[in-house]
Protein backbone atom coordinates (compact mmCIF):
# COMPACT_ATOMS: atom_id res chain seq x y z
CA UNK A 1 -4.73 1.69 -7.60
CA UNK A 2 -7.48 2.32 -5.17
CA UNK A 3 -7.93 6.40 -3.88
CA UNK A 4 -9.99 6.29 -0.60
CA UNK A 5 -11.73 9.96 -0.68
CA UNK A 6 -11.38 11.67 2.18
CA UNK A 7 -11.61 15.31 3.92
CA UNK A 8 -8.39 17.25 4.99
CA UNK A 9 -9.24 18.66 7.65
CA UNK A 10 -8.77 15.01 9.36
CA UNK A 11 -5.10 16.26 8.64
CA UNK A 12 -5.24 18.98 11.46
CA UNK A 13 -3.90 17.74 14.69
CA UNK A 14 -5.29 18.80 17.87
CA UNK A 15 -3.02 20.96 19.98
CA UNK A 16 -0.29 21.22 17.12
CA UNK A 17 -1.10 24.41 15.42
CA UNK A 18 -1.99 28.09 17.12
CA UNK A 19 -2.51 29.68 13.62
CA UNK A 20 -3.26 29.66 9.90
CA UNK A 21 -3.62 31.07 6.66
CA UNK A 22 -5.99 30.12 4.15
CA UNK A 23 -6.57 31.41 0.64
CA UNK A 24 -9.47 30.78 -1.45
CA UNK A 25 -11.60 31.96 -4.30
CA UNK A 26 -14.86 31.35 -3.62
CA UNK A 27 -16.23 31.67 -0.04
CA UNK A 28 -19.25 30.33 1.95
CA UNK A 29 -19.61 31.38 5.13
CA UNK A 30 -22.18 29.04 7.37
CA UNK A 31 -20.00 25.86 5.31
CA UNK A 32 -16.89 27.72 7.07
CA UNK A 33 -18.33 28.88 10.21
CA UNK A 34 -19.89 25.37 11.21
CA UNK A 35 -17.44 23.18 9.47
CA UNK A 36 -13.92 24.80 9.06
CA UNK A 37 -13.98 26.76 12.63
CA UNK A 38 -15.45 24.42 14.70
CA UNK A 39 -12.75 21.64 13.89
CA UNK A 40 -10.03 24.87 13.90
CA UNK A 41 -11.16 25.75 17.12
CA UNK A 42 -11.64 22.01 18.67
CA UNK A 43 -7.89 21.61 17.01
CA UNK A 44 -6.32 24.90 19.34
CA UNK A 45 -5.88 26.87 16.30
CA UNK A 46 -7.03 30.61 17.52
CA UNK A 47 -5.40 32.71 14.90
CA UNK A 48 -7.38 31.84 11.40
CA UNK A 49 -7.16 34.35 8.35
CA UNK A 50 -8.67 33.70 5.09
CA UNK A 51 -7.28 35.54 2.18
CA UNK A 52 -10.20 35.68 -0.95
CA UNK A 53 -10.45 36.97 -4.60
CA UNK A 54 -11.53 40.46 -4.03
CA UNK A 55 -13.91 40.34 -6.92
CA UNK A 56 -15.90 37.54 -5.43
CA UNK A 57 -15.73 39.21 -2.34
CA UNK A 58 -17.30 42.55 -3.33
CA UNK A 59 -20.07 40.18 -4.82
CA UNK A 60 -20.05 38.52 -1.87
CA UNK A 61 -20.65 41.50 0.67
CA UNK A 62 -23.14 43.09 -1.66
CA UNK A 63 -25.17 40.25 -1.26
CA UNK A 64 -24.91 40.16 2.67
CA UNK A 65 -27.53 39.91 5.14
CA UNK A 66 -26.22 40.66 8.40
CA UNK A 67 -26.38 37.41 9.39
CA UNK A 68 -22.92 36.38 8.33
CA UNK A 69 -20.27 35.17 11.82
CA UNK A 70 -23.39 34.79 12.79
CA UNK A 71 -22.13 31.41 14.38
CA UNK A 72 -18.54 31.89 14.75
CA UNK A 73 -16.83 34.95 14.89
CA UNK A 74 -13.06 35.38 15.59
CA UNK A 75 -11.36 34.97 11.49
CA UNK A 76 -10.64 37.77 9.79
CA UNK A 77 -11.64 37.74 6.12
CA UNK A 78 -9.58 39.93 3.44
CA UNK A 79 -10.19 40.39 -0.15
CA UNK A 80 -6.94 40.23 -2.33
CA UNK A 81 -7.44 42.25 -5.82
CA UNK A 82 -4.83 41.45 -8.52
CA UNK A 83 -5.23 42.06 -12.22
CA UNK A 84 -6.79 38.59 -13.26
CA UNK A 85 -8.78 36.52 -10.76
CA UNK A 86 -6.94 35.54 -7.46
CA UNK A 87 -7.37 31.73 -7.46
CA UNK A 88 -4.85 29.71 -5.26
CA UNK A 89 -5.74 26.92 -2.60
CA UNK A 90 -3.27 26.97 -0.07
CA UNK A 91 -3.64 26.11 3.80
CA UNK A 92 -0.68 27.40 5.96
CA UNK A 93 -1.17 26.05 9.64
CA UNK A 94 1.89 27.45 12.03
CA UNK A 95 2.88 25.77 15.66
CA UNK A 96 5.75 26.23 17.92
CA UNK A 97 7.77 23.91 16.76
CA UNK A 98 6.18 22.48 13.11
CA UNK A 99 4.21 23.51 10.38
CA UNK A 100 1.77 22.10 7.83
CA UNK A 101 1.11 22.84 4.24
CA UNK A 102 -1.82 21.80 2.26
CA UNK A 103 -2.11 22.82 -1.36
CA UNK A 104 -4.94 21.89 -3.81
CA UNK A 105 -7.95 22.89 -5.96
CA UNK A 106 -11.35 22.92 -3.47
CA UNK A 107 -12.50 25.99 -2.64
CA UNK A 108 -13.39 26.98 1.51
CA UNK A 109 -17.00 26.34 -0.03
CA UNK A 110 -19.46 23.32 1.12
CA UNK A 111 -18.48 21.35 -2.51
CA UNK A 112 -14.77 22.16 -2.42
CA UNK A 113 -14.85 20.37 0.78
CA UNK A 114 -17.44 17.91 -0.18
CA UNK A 115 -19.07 17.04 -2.78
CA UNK A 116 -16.86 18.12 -5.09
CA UNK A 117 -14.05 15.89 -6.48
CA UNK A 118 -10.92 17.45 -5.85
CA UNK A 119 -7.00 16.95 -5.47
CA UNK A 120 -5.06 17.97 -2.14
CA UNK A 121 -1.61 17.31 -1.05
CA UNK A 122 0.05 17.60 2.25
CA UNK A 123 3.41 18.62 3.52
CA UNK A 124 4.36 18.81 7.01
CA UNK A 125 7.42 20.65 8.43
CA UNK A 126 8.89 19.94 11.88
CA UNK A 127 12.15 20.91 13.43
CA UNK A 128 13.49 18.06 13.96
CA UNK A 129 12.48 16.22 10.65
CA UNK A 130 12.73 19.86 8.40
CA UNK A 131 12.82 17.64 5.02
CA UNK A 132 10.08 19.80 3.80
CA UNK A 133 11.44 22.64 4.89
CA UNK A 134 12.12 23.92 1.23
CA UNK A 135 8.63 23.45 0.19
CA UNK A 136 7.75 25.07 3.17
CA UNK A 137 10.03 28.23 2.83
CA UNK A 138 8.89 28.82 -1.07
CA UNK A 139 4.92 28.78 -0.19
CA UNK A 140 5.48 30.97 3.50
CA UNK A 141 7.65 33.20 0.92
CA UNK A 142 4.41 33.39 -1.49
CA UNK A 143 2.11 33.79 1.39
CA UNK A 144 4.10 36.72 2.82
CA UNK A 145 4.11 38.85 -0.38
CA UNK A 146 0.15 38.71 -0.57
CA UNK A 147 -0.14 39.57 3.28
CA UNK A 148 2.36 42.65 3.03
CA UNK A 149 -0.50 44.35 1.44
CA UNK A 150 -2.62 43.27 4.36
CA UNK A 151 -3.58 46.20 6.74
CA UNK A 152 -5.10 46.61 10.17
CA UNK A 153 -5.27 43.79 12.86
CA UNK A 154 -5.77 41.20 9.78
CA UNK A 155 -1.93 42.63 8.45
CA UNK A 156 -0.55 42.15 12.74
CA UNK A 157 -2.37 38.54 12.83
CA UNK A 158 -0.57 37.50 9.35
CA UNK A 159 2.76 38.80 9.49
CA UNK A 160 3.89 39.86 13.01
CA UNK A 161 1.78 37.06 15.52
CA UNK A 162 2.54 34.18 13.38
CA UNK A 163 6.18 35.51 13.11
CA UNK A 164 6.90 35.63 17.12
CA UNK A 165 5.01 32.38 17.63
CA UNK A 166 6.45 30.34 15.03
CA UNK A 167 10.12 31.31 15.01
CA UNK A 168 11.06 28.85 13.20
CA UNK A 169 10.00 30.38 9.81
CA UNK A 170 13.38 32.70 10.10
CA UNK A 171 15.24 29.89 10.12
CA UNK A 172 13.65 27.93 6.81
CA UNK A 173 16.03 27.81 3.69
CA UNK A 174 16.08 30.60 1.17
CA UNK A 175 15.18 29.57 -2.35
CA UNK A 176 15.62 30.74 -5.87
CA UNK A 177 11.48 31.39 -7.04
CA UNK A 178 10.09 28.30 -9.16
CA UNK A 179 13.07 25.91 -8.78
CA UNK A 180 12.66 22.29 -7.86
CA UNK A 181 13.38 21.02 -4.36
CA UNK A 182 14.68 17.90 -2.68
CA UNK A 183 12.37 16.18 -0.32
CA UNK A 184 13.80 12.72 -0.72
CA UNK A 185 16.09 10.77 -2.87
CA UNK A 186 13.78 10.08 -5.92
CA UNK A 187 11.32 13.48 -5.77
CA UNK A 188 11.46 16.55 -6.40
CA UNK A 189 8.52 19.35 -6.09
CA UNK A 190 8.26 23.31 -6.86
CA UNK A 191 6.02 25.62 -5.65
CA UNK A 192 4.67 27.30 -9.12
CA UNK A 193 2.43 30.80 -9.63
CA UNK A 194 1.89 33.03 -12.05
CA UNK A 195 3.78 36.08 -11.92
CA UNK A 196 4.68 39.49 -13.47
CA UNK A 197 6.92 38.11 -16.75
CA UNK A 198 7.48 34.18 -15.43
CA UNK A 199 4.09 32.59 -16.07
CA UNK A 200 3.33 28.68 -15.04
CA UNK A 201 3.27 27.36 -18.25
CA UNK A 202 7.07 28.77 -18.53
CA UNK A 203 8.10 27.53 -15.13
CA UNK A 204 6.54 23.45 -16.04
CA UNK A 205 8.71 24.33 -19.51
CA UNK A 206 11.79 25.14 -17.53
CA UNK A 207 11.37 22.47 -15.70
CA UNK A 208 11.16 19.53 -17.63
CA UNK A 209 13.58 20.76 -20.29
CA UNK A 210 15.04 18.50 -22.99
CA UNK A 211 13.21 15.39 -21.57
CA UNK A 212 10.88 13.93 -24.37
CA UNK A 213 7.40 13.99 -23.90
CA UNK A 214 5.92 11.07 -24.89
CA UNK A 215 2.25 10.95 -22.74
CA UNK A 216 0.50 13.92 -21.36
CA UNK A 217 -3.04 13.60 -19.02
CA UNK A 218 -4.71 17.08 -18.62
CA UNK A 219 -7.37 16.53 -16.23
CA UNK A 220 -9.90 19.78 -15.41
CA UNK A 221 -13.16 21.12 -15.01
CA UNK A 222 -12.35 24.21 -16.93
CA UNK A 223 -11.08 24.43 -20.61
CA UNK A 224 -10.61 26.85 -23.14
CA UNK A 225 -13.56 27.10 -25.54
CA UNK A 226 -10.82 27.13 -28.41
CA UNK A 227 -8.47 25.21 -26.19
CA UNK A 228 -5.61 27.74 -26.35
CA UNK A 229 -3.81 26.13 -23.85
CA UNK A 230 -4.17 22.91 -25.29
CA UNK A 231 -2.86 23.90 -28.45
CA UNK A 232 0.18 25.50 -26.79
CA UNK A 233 0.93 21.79 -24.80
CA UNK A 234 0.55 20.22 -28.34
CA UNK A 235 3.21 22.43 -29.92
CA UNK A 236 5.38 22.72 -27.18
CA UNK A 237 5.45 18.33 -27.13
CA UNK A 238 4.74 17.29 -30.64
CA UNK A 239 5.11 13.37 -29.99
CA UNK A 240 2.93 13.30 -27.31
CA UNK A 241 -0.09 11.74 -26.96
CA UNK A 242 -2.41 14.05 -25.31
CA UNK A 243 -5.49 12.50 -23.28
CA UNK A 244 -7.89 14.81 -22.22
CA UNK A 245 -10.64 14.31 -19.11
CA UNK A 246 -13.49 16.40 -19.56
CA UNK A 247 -16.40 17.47 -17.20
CA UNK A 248 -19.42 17.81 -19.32
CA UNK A 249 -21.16 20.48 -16.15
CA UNK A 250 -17.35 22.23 -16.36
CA UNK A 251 -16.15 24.19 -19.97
CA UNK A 252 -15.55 21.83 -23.01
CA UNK A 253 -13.02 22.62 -25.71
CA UNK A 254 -15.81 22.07 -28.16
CA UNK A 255 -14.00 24.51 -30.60
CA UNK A 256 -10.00 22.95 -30.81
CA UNK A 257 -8.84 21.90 -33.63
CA UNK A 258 -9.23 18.39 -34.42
CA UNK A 259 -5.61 16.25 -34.11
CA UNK A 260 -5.17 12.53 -33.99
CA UNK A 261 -2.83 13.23 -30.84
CA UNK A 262 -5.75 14.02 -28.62
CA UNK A 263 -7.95 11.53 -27.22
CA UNK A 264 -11.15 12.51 -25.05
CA UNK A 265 -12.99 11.07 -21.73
CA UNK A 266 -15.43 11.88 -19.52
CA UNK A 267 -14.73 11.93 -15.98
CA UNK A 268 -17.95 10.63 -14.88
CA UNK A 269 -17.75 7.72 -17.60
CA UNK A 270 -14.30 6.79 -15.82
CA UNK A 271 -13.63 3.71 -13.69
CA UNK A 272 -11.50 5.69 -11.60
CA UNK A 273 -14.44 8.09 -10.54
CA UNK A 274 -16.45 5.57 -9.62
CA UNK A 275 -13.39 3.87 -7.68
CA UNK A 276 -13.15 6.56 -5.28
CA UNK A 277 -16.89 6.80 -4.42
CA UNK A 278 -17.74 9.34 -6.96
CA UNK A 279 -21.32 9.76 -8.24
CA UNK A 280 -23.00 11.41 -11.14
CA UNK A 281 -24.50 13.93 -8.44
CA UNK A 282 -20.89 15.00 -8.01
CA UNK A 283 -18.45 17.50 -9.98
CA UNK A 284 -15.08 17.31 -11.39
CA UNK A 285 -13.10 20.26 -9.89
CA UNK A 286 -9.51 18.91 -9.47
CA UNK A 287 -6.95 19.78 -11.69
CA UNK A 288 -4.15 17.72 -12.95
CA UNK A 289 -1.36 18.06 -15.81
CA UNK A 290 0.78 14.90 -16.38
CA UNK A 291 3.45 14.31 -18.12
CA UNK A 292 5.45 11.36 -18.89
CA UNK A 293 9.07 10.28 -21.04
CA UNK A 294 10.13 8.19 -23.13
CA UNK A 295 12.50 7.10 -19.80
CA UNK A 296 9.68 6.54 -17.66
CA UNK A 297 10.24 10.30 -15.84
CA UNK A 298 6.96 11.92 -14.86
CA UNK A 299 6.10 15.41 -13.76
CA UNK A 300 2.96 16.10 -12.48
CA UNK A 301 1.28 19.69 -11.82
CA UNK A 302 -1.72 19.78 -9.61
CA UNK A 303 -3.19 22.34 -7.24
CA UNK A 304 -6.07 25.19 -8.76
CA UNK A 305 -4.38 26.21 -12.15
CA UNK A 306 -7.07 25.01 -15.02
CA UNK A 307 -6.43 23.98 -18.30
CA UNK A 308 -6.64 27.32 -19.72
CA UNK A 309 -4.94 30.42 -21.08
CA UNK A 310 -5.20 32.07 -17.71
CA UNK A 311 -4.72 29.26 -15.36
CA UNK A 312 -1.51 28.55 -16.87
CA UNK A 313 -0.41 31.99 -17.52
CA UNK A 314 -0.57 32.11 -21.04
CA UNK A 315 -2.64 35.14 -21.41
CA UNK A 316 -0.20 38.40 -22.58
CA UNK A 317 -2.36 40.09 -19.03
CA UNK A 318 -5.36 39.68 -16.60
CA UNK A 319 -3.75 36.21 -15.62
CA UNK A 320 -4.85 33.85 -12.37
């Protein structure tokens, strides 16, 4: 199967959104400023908030020069501390009558939007079609708990604004945290983060239950050295076969244990990177868990959780 690359933005309709919320990790400022607001602000959307890992940001505004909004003014920017690193990619865009949800691994950075190779999806919400109105509810529900933290004119913009001018978002369906929602008659999708006692690699567990595992695909730039969560997938599926894609510029589990069950590539060595335009200039930075059964059912995580201890949640504290 043939994956055209392509940028998301493209996904923003003019005239169909007034606000949005975007979380990130990493943060460039003249990649966001000329690329990011210019197409907000040629789309209608006035309201933009960006939500970054406090950490980075400290680094970030230690190194400033005064030059930064420089070019574009008008977004607030708010650092978001939590005990491990805050890591999510999620863009929130909020109209009158619709919404749209995009969820993946790039970074609001010049490579996560570029170069980089990375995995996106898109869900769009609309009043009269509201079939992804679940999916909508669970990640406006995540969203919500990091901006109630969120004070000053950045904590008005994200809560109360987007609130009056998308009423809709009252209305949405209440869901139980984690749990898998219908969005047609053969899928099923959940929005999954680490949290305080529920990590992800309990919530995919949950999830796929008494199914056997017969073919898992881990696909990231970022392993354990030891490949601790590796080792944990292995147990927790023993008659899988585990293939692994590796990024040889990302972190290698040079160090795991040595099993017949585990079978390596490297992404750049794979017909599929060089199917979707991919180069050796360019960087593996998506991140992918599949898993398949001996009936043919597959689940597939993707979004920014690496293969490792703290991506998944399988550090005892200090998880993303």
């Amino acid at each position: 199967m043939a994956i055209k690359r392509d940028n998301i933005l493209t996904l923003i309709g003019s005239g169909r959104y007034h606000s949005c919320i975007l979380t990130t990790f990493s943060f460039d400022f003249y990649f966001f400023e000329m690329k990011v607001m210019k197409w907000l602000r040629s789309c209608g959307v006035r309201n933009v908030n960006v939500l970054i890992d406090g950490y980075f940001y400290s680094e970030l505004m230690a190194q400033a020069t005064g030059e930064e909004m420089k070019f574009s003014t008008g977004y607030s920017l708010y650092p978001i501390f939590e005990s491990g690193i805050f890591h999510p990619k999620i863009w929130l865009l909020f109209g009158e009558h619709e919404g749209l949800m995009i969820v993946g691994s790039g970074n609001l950075t010049n490579s996560g939007n570029g170069s980089n190779d990375e995995i996106w999806g898109s869900f769009h919400f609309d009043i009269k079609q509201p079939s992804h109105g679940p999916i909508f509810s669970a990640a406006w529900e995540y969203i919500s708990k990091l901006c109630s933290s969120v004070k000053g004119i950045t904590g008005d913009k994200t809560t109360r604004w987007i609130g009056e001018h998308s009423q809709w978002l009252a209305e949405l369906p209440k869901n139980n945290p984690f749990e898998l929602l219908n969005i047609s008659e053969d899928e099923q999708i959940a929005l999954l983060y680490n949290s305080e006692g529920n990590n992800i690699w309990q919530q995919i567990q949950a999830i796929i239950g008494t199914e056997k595992i017969v073919e898992i695909t881990a696909v990231s730039p970022y392993y354990d050295t030891q490949g601790k969560a590796l080792e944990q997938i292995k147990t927790a599926y023993p008659d899988a076969e585990i293939n692994i894609v590796i990024d040889e510029s990302g972190a290698i589990p040079v160090a795991v244990k040595p099993d017949k069950r585990y079978s390596f590539y490297d992404w750049n060595e794979m017909e599929l990177c060089r199917s979707i335009g991919a180069n050796q200039r360019s960087k593996l930075h998506a991140k992918i868990v599949h898993f398949r059964t001996n009936k043919g059912i597959e689940f597939c995580l993707f979004g920014s959780a690496n293969v490792t201890a703290a991506g998944l949640g399988i550090n005892n504290s200090a998880n993303n």
